[in-house]
Protein backbone atom coordinates (compact mmCIF):
# COMPACT_ATOMS: atom_id res chain seq x y z
CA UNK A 1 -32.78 18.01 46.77
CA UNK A 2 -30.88 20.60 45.33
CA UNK A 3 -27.39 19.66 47.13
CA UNK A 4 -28.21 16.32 45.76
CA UNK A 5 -28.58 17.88 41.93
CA UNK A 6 -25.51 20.08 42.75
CA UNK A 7 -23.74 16.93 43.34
CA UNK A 8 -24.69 15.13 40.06
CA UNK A 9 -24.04 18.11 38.48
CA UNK A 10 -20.60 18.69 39.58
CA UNK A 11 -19.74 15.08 39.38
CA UNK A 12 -20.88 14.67 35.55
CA UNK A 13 -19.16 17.98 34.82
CA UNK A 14 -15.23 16.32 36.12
CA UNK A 15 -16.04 13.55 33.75
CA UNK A 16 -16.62 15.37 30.95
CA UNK A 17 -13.20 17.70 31.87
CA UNK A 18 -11.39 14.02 32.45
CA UNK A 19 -12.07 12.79 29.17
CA UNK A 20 -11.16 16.50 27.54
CA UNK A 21 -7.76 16.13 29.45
CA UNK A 22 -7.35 12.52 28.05
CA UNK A 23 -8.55 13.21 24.63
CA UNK A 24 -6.11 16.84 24.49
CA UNK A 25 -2.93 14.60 25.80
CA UNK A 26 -3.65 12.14 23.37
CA UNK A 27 -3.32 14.72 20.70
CA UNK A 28 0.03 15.66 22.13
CA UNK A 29 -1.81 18.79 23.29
CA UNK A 30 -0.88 20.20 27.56
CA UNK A 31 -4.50 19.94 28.34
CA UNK A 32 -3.63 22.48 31.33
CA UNK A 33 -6.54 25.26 30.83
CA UNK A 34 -9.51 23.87 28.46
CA UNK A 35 -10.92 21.32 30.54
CA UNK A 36 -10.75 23.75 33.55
CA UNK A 37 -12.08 26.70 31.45
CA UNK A 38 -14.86 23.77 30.37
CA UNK A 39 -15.86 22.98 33.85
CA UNK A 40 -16.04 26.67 34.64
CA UNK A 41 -18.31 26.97 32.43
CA UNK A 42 -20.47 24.46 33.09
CA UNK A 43 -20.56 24.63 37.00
CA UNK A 44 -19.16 27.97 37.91
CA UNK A 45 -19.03 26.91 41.91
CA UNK A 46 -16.35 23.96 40.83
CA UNK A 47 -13.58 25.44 42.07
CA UNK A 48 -15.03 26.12 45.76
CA UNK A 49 -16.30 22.18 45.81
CA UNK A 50 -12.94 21.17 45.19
CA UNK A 51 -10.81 23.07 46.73
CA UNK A 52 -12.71 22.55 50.42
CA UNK A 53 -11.11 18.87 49.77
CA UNK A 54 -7.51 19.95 49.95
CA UNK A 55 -5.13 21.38 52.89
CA UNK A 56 -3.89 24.52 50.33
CA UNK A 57 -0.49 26.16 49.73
CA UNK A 58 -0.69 29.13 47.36
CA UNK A 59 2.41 30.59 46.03
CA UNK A 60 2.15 33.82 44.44
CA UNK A 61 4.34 37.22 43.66
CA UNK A 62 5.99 38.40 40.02
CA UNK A 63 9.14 36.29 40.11
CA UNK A 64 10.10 32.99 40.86
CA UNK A 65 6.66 31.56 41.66
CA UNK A 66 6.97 28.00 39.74
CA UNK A 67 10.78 27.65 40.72
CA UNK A 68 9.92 28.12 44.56
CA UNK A 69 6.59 25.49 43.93
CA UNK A 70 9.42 22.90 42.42
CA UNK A 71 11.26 23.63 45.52
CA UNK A 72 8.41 23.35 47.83
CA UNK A 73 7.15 20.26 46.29
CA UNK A 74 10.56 18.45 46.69
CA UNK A 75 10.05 19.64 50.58
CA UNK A 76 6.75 17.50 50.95
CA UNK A 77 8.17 14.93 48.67
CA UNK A 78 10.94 14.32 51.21
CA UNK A 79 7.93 14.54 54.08
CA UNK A 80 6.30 11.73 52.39
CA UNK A 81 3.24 14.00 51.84
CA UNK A 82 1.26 13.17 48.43
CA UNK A 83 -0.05 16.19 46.34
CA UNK A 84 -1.51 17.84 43.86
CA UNK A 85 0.12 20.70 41.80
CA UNK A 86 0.01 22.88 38.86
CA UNK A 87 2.97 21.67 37.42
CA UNK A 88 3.11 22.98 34.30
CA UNK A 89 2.47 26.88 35.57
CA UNK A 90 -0.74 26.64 34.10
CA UNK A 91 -1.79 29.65 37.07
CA UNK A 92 -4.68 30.88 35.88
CA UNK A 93 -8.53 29.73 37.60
CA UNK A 94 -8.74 27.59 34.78
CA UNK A 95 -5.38 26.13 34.98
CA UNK A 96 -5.69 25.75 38.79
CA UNK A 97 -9.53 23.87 38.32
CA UNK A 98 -7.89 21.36 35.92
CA UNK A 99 -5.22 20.88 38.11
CA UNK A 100 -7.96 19.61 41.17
CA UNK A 101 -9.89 17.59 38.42
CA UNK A 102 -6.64 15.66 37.62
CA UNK A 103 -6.52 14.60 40.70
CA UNK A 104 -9.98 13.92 42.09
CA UNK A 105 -11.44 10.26 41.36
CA UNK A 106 -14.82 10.01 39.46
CA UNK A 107 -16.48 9.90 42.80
CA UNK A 108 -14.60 13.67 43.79
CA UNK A 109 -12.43 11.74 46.41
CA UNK A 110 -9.09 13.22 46.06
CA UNK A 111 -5.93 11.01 45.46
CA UNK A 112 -3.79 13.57 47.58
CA UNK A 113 -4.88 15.39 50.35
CA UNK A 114 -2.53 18.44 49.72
CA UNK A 115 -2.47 20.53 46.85
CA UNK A 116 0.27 23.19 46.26
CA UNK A 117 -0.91 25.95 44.12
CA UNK A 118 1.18 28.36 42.05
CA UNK A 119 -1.07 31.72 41.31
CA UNK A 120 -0.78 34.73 39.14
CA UNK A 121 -0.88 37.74 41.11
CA UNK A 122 -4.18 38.82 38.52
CA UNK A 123 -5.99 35.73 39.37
CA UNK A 124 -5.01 36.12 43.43
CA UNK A 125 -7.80 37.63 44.17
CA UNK A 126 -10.46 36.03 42.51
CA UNK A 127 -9.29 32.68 43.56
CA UNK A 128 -9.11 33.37 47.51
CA UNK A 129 -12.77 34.07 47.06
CA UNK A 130 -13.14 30.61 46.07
CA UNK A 131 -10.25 28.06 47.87
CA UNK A 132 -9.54 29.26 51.67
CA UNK A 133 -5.21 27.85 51.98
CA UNK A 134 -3.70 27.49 54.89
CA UNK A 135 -0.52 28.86 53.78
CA UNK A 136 0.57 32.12 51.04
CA UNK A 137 3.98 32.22 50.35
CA UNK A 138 4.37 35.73 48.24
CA UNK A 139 7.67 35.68 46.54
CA UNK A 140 8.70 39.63 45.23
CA UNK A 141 6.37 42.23 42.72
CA UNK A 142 8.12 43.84 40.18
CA UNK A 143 7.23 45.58 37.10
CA UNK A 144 6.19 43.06 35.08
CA UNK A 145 3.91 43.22 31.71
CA UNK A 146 2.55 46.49 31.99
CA UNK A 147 -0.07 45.96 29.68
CA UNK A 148 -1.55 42.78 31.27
CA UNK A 149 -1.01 43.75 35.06
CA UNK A 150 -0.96 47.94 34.96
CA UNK A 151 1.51 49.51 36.69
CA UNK A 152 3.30 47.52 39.66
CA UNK A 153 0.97 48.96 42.53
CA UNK A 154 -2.16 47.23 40.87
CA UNK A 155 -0.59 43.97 41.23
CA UNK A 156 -0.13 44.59 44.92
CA UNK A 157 -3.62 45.88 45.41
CA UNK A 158 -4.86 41.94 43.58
CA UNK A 159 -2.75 40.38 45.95
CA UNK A 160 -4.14 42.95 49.03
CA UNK A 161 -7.02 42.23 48.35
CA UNK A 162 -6.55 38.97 47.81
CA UNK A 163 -5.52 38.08 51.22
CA UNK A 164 -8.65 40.32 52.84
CA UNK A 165 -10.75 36.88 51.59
CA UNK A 166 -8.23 34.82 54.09
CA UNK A 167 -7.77 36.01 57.61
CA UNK A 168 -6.91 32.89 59.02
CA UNK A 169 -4.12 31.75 56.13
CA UNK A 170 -0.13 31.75 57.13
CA UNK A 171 1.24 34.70 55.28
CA UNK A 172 4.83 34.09 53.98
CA UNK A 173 6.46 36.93 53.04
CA UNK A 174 9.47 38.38 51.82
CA UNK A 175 10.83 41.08 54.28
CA UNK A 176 13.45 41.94 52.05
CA UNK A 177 10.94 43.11 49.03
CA UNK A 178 9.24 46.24 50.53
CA UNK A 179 6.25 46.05 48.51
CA UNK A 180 5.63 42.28 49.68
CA UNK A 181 6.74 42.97 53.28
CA UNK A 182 3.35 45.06 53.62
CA UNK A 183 1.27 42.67 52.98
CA UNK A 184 2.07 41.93 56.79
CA UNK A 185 1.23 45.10 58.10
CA UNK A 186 -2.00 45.31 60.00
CA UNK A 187 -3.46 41.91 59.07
CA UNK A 188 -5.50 38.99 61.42
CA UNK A 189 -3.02 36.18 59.70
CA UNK A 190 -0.11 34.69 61.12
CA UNK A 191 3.08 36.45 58.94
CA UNK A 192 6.50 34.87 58.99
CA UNK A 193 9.24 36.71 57.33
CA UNK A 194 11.91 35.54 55.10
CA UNK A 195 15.28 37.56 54.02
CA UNK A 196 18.85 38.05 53.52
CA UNK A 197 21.12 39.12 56.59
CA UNK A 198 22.59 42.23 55.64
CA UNK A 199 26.14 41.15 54.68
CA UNK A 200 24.96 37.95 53.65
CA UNK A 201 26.66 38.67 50.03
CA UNK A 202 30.28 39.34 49.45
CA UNK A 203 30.83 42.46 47.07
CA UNK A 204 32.80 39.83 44.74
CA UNK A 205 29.95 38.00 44.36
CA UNK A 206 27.04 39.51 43.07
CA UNK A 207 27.65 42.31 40.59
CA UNK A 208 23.93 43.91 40.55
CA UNK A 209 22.95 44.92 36.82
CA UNK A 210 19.34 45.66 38.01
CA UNK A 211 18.37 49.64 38.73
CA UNK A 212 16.38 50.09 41.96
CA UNK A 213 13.38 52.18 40.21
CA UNK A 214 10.70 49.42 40.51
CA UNK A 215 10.60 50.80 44.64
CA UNK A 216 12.51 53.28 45.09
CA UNK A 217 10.01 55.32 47.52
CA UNK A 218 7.95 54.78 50.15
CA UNK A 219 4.82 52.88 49.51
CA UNK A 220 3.22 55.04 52.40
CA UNK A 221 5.03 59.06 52.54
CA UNK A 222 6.71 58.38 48.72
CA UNK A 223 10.23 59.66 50.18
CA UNK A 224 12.89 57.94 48.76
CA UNK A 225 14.39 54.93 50.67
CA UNK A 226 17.44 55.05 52.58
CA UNK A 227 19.42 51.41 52.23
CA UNK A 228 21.65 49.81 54.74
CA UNK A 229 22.43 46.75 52.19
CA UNK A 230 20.59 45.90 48.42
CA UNK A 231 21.00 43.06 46.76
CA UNK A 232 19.26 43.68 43.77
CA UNK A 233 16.51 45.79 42.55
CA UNK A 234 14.51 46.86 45.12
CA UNK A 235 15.48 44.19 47.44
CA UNK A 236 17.13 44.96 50.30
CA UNK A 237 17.61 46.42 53.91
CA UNK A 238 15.30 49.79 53.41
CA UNK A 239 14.33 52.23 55.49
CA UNK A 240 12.02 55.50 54.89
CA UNK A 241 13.97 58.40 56.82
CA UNK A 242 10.71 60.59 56.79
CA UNK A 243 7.92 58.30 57.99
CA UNK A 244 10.10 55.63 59.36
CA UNK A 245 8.52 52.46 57.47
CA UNK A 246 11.24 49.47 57.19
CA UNK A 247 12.11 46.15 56.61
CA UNK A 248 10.70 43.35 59.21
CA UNK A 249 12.71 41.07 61.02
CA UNK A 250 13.19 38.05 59.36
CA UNK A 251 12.71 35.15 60.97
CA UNK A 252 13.90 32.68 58.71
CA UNK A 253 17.03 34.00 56.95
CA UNK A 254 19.82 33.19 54.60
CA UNK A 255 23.09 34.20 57.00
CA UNK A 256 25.83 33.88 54.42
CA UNK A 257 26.38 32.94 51.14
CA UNK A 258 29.65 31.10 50.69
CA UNK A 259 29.46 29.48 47.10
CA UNK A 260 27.60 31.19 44.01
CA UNK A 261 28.33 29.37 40.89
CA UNK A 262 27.02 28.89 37.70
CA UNK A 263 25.87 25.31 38.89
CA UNK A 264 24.75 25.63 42.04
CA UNK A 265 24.67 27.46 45.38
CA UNK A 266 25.78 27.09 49.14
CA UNK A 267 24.00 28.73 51.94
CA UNK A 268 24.30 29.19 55.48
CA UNK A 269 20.68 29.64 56.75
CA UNK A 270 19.09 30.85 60.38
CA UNK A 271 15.67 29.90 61.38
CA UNK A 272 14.25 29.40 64.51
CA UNK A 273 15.16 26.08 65.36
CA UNK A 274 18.67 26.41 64.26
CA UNK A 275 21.31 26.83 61.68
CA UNK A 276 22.37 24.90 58.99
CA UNK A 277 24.19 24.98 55.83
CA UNK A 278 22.96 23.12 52.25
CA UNK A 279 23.80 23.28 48.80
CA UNK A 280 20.96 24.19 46.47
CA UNK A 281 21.22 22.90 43.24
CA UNK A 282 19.82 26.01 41.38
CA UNK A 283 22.11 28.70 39.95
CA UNK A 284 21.77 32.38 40.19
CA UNK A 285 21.12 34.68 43.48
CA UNK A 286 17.46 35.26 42.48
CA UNK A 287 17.04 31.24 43.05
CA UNK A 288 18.60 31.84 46.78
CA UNK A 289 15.60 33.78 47.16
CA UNK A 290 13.46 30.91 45.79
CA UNK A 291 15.31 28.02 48.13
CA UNK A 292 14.90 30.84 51.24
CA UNK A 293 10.99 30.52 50.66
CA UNK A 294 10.90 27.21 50.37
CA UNK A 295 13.39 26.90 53.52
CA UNK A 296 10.49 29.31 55.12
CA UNK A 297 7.77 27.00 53.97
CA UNK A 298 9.27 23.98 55.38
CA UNK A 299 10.31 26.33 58.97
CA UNK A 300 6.21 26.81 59.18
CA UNK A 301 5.62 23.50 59.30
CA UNK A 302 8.38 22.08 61.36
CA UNK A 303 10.16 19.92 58.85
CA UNK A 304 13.59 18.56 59.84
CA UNK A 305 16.58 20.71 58.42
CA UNK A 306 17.82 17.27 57.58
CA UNK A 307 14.92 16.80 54.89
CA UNK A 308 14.85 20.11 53.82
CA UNK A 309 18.92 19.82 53.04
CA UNK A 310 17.97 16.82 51.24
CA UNK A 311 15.16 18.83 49.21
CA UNK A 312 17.22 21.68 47.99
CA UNK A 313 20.38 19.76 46.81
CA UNK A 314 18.07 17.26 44.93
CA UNK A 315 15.78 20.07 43.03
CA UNK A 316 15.36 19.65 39.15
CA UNK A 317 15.17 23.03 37.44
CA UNK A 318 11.10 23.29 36.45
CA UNK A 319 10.76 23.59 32.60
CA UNK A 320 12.12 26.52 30.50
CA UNK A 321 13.44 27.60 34.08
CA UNK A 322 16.89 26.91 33.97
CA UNK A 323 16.21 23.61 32.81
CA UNK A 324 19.15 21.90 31.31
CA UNK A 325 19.68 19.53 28.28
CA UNK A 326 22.78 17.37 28.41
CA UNK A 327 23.93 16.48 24.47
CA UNK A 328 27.20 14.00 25.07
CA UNK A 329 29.63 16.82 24.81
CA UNK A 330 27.64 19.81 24.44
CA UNK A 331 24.39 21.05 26.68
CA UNK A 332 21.47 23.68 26.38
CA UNK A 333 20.13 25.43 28.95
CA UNK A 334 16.82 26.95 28.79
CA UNK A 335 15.95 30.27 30.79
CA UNK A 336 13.11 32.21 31.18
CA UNK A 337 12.75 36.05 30.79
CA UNK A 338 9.74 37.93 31.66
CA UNK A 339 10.62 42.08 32.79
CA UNK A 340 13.55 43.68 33.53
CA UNK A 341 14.88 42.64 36.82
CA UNK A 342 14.43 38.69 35.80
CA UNK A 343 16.41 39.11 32.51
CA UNK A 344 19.02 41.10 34.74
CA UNK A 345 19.40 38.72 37.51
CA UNK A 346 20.12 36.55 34.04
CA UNK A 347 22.24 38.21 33.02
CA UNK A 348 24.61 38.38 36.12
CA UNK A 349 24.27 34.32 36.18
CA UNK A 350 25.43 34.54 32.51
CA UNK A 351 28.64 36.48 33.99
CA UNK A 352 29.38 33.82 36.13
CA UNK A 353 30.19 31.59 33.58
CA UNK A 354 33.69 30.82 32.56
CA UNK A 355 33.36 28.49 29.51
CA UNK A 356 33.02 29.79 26.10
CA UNK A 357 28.65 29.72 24.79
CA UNK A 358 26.53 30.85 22.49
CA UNK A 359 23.26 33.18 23.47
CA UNK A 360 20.14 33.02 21.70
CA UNK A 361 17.13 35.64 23.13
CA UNK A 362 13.61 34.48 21.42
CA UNK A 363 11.33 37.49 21.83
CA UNK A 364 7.73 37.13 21.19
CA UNK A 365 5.10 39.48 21.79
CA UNK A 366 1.76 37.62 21.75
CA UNK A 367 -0.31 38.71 24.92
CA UNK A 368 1.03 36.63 27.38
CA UNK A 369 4.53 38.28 27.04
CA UNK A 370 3.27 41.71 26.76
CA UNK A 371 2.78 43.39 23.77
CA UNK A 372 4.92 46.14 24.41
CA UNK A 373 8.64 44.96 23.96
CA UNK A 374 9.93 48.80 25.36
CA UNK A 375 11.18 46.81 28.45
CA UNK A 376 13.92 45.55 26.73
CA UNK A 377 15.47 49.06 27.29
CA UNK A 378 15.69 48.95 30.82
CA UNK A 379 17.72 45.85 30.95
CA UNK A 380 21.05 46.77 31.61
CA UNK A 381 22.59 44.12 28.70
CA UNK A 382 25.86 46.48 28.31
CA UNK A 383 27.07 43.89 30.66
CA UNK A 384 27.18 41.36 28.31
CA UNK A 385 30.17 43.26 26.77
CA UNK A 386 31.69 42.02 30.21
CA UNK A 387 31.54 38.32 28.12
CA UNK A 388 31.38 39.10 24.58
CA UNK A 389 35.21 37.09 23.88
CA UNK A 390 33.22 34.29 25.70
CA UNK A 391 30.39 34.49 23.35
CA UNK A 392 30.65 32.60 20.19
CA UNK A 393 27.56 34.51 18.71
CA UNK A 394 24.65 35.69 19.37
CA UNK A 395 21.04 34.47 17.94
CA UNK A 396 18.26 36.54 17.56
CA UNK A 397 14.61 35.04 16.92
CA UNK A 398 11.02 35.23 17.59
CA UNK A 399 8.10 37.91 16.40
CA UNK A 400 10.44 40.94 17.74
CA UNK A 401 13.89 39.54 16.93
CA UNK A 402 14.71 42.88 15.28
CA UNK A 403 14.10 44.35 18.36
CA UNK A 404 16.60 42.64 19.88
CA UNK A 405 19.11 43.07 17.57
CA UNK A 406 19.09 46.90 18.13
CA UNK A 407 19.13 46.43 21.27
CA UNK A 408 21.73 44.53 21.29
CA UNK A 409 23.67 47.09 18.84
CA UNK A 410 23.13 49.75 21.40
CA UNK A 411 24.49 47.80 24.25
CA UNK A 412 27.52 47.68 22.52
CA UNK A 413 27.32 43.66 21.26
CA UNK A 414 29.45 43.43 17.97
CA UNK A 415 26.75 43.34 15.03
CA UNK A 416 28.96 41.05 13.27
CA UNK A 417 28.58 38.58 16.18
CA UNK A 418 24.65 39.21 16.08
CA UNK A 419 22.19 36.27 13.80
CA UNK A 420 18.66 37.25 13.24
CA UNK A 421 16.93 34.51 12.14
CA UNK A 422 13.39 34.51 12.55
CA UNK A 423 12.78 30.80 12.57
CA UNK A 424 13.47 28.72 15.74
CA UNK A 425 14.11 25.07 14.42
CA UNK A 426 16.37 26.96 12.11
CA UNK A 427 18.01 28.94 14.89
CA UNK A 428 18.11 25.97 17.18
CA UNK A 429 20.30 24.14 14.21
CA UNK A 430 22.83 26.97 13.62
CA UNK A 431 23.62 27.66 17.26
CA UNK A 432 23.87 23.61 18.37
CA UNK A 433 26.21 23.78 14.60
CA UNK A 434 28.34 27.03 16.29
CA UNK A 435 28.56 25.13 19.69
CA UNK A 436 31.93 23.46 20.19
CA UNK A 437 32.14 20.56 22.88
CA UNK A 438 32.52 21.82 25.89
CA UNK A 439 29.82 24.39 25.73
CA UNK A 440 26.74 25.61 26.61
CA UNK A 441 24.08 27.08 24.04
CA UNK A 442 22.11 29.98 26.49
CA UNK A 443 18.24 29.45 24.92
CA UNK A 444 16.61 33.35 26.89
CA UNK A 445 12.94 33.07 25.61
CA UNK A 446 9.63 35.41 26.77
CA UNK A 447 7.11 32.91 27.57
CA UNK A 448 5.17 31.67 24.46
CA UNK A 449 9.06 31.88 22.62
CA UNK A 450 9.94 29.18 25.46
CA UNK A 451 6.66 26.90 24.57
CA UNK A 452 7.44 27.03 21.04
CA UNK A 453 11.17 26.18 21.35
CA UNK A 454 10.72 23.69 23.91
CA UNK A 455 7.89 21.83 21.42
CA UNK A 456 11.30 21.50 19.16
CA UNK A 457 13.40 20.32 22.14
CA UNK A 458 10.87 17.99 22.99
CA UNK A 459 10.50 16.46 19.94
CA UNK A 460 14.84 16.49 19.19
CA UNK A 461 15.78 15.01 22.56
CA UNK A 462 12.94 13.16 23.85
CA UNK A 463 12.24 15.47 26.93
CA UNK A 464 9.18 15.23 29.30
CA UNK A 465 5.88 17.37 28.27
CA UNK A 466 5.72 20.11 29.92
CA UNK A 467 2.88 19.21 32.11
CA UNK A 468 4.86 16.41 33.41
């Protein structure tokens, strides 16, 4: 009797959280956390019936998690596997619940039979309690929001922990990160290992403007790491000299990287079936990284290197994540920044292009940006100076564009080159009016900065919502 009111329950409670997600898109509104937050509310064990539907892929880590999910989900795509996913990066529980209820018919019969999952490394922990995946790709940690995560360790604890809940899940990891690699140590799962080869990047082609002091020491003796190869920030080829803890072997592994463009990259990768080379149609080393996950994903589960070509040279940049806008003669690109080693790896893409653009940072700090904006500092933006007679100007907007302007001053930009202007639409006009064909106007938002410009892109150029 009770399984049977559990069920009428649960079943009245996705039709109320349907018709909240149909009445918020009808408003124009994302619809991506209320209805979940709603059915949370209303039948707290929602997310454990649902999820025991699904086969589960969980992507989680500080960096890159909704680029390597795009990537991933072009993998099944090419597999001919249907899914379910969070989309719009709505990775909270309540984001992830309304992502299930989307799909699941009135009846709780799911349309898809997958569901790929992007996490927060906060909510990791909490959500493994409730949805048991069968795969968790973990994609770096680094400092990130120190006032909504707590210093860098904590978020590796979540994840620990996290991962206790799921003995019998694939663990992905990244053997290059040394903080991620450990997740592999002394665990029941299966662990596969992803990474760079050590010379896998010429010196010409990656000029690192990231410091290494997000992991500099050992996460077991604290000694300082000795490194054969970096590539940037922490990641690399490490070794403690005291109590000998190092990288992994990496099974699946990026070999050599023979093209890095502003456009695109080529890659010669090794996994265990073979080697191959594709073209992955994501700029900037730190999306290597994202295509080498989702190369590692699609190694796990025996995919053809033929699809898996096909996947990464088709990708579409996910919204505000290098996501490009394409005005006749002119184009915008819109790209994230969240902590210091993101907005650096940014940075060195910005250096690798040759045309003449215009920059404009938006820099909120509403809570899910972090209110403390201090991290600006440990960006290494002098090299922007690098590309300053490339730069038409520079915009400054958003709640801390001051901020940014000083920062910018200190880094050496010319304040005569520098425009605060604190609203966007008005920003937005003055930088597309400064743009001569030919270029590209840089849009570097925090995250509710990118939301609010991209509600003014959407509306200019007709784009997709974001939950699209």
């Amino acid at each position: 009797m009770k399984k049977t009111i559990n069920l009428i329950r649960c079943r009245i409670v996705i039709i109320a959280a349907k018709l909240t997600i149909f009445l918020l898109r009808l408003a124009r509104s994302g619809g991506t956390t209320l209805p979940g937050k709603l059915a949370i509310k209303l039948y707290p064990g929602i997310l454990s019936e649902l999820s025991r539907k699904y086969r589960i892929f969980m992507i989680t880590g500080t960096n890159g998690k909704t680029t390597t999910s795009g990537i991933i989900a072009e993998v099944l795509k090419e597999n001919k596997i249907s899914y379910a996913a969070n989309k719009s990066g709505a990775n909270l529980i309540s984001g992830i619940v309304t992502c299930l209820i989307s799909d699941v018919r009135m009846n709780m019969t799911p349309r898809s039979n997958t569901a790929l999952l992007e996490v927060d490394e906060a909510a990791f922990r909490v959500s493994t309690e409730s949805i048991k995946p069968a795969a968790v790709i973990v994609t770096n940690f680094f400092r990130d929001q120190l006032d909504r995560y707590g210093e860098l360790y904590g978020a590796l604890k979540a994840v620990r922990d996290g991962i206790a809940n799921i003995p019998d899940a694939t663990l992905i990891l990244n053997a290059d990160d040394s903080l991620c690699a450990s997740l592999g140590k002394n665990v029941p799962n299966p662990v596969i290992y992803y990474g760079f080869d050590e010379q896998a990047i010429s010196p010409e082609q990656e000029k690192d403007t990231a410091s290494n002091h997000d992991a500099a020491f050992c996460l077991y003796c604290k000694t300082k790491y000795q490194y054969k190869s970096r590539f940037y920030g922490h990641l690399g080829h490490y070794i403690c000299p005291d109590c000998g803890y190092s990288r992994p072997e990496a099974l699946v592994r990026v070999e050599k990287i023979t093209a890095l463009s502003g456009d695109f990259s080529r890659v010669v990768f090794n996994t265990p079936s073979g080697k191959f080379s594709a073209q992955i149609n994501l700029p900037g080393l730190y999306n290597v990284y994202n295509a080498l996950a989702g190369t590692a994903f699609a190694e796990t589960l025996g995919f053809s290197h033929e699809k898996t070509v096909y996947a990464l040279s088709a990708v579409e940049s996910s919204f505000g994540r290098m996501e490009s806008i394409s005005l006749e003669d002119k184009t915008i690109q819109v790209i994230l920044i969240k902590n210091p080693v993101g907005f650096s790896q940014v940075i060195n893409f910005l250096l690798t292009v040759e045309n003449a653009a215009v920059i404009s940072f938006l820099i909120n700090d509403r809570l899910a940006d972090g209110t403390d904006v201090s991290w600006l500092w440990d960006v290494k933006l002098e090299a922007l100076t690098d590309m300053q007679d490339r730069v038409s100007r520079f915009f400054v907007s958003g709640t801390r564009a001051y901020d940014m302007a000083v920062r910018l001053k200190y880094a050496g930009i010319y304040t005569n080159g520098i425009t605060i202007e604190n609203d966007k639409g008005t920003m937005l006009d003055a930088a597309l009016n400064t743009l001569k064909p030919g270029e590209t106007l840089f849009i570097l938002p925090t995250y509710t900065a990118m939301l609010d410009i991209r509600k003014i892109l959407k509306k200019r150029f007709k784009l997709k919502y974001f939950w699209q």
